[in-house]
C-alpha atoms as a PDB file:
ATOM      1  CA  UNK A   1      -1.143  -5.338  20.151  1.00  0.00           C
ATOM      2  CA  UNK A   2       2.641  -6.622  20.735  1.00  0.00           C
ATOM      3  CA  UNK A   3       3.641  -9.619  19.007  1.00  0.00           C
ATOM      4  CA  UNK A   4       5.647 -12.379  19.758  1.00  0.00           C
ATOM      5  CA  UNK A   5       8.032 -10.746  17.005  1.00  0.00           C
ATOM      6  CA  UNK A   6       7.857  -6.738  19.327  1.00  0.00           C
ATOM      7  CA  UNK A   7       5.945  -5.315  17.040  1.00  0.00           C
ATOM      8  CA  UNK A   8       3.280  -3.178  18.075  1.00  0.00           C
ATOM      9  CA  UNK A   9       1.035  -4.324  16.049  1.00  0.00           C
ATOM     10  CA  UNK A  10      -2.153  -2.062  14.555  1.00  0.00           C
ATOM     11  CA  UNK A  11      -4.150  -3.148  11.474  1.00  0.00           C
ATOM     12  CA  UNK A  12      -6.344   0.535  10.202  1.00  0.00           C
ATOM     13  CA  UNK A  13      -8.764   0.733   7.532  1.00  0.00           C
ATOM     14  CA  UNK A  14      -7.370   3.774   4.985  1.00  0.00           C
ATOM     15  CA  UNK A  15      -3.800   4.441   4.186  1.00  0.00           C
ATOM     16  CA  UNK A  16      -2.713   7.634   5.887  1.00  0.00           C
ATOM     17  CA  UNK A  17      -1.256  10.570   3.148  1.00  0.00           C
ATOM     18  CA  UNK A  18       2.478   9.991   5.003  1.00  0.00           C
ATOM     19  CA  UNK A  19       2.700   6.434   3.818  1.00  0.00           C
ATOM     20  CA  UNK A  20       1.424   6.738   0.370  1.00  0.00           C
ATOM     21  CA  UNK A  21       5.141   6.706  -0.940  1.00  0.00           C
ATOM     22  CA  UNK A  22       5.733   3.531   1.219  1.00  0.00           C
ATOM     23  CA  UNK A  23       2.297   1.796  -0.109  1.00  0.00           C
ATOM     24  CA  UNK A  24       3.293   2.324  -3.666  1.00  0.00           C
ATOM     25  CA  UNK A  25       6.679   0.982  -3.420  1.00  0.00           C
ATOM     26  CA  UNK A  26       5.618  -2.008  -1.132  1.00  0.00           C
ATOM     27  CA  UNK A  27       2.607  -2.687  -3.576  1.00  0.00           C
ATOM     28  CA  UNK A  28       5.038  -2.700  -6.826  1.00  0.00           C
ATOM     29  CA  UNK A  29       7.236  -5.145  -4.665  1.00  0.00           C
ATOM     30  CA  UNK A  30       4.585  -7.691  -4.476  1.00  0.00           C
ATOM     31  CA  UNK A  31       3.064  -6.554  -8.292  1.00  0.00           C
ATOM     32  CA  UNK A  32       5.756  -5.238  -9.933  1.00  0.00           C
ATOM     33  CA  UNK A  33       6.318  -8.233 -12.672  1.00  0.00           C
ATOM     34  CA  UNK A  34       2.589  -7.619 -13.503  1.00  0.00           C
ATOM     35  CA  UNK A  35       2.472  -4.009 -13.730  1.00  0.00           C
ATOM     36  CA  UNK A  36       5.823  -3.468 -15.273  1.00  0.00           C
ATOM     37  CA  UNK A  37       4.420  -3.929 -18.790  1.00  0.00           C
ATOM     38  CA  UNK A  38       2.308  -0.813 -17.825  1.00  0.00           C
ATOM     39  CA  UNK A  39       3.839   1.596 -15.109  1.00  0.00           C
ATOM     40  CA  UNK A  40       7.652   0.991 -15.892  1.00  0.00           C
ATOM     41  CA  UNK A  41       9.801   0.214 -12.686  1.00  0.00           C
ATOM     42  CA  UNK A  42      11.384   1.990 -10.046  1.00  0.00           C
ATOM     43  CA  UNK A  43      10.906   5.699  -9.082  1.00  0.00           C
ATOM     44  CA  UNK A  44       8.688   6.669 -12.121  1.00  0.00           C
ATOM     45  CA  UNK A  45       6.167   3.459 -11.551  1.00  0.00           C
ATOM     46  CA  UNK A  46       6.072   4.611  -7.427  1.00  0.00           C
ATOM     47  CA  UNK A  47       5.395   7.880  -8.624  1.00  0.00           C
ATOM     48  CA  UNK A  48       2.400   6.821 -11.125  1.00  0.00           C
ATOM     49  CA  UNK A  49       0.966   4.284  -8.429  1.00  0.00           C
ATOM     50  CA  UNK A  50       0.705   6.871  -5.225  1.00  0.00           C
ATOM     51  CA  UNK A  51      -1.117   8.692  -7.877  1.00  0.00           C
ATOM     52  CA  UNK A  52      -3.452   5.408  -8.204  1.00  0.00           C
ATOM     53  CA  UNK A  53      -4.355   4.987  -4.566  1.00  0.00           C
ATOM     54  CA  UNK A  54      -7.161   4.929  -2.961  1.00  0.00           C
ATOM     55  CA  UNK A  55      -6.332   5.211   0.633  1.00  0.00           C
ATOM     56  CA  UNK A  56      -9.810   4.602   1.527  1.00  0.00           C
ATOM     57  CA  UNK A  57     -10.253   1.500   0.100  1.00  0.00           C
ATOM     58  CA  UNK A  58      -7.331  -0.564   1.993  1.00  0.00           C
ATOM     59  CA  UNK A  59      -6.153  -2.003   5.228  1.00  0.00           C
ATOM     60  CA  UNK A  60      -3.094  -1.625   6.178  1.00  0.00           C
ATOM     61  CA  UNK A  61      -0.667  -3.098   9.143  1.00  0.00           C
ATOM     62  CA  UNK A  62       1.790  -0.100  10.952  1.00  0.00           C
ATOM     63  CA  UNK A  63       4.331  -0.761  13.891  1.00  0.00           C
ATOM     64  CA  UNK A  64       4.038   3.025  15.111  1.00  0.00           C
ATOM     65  CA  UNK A  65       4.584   4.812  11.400  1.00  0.00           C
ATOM     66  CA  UNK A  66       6.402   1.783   9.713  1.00  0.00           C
ATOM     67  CA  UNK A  67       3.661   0.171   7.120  1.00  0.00           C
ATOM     68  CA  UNK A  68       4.389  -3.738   7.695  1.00  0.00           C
ATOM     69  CA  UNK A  69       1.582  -4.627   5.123  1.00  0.00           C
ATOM     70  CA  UNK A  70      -1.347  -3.679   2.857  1.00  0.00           C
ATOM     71  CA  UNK A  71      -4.548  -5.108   1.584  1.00  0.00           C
ATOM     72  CA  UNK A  72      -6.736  -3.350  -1.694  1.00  0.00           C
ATOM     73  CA  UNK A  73     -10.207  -4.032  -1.311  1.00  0.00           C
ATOM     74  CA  UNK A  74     -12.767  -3.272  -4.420  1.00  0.00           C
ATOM     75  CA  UNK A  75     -15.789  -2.041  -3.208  1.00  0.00           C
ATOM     76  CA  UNK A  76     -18.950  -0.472  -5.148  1.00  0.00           C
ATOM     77  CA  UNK A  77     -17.154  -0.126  -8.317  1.00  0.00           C
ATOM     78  CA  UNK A  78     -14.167   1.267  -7.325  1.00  0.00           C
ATOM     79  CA  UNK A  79     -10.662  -0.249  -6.121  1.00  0.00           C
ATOM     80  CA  UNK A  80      -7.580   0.071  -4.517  1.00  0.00           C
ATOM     81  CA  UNK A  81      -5.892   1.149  -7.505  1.00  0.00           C
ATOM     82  CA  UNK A  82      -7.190   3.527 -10.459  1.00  0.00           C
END
């Protein structure tokens, strides 16, 4: 879908492997404050939340292969993030 902003717009269920670098950077931008106390910051945290994912359990928003957005779903006793 093309929005009023040219994006083409798709929303997916799942995170593909390529963007998991991208997710974990994008998700510490909106979580970061919270999970520094835990994960650190920067590189090292990306690096120990792409470990974390669970690209099944998300939706996420792409313009071609740029991630816009992300939502973490928990589902069945598991979640987004490990």
């Amino acid at each position: 879908m093309r929005t009023d902003d040219g994006f083409n717009l798709e929303i997916r269920r799942g995170l593909p492997p390529e963007l998991r670098t991208e997710a974990a950077k994008l998700y510490l931008e909106a979580f970061g404050r919270k999970l520094s106390p835990m994960v650190g910051t920067g590189e090292r945290a990306a690096g120990l939340l792409q470990d974390a994912l669970e690209p099944e359990l998300c939706f996420v928003a792409l313009d071609g292969l740029r991630l816009l957005g992300l939502v973490g779903m928990q589902f069945g006793g598991r979640a987004f993030t490990q």
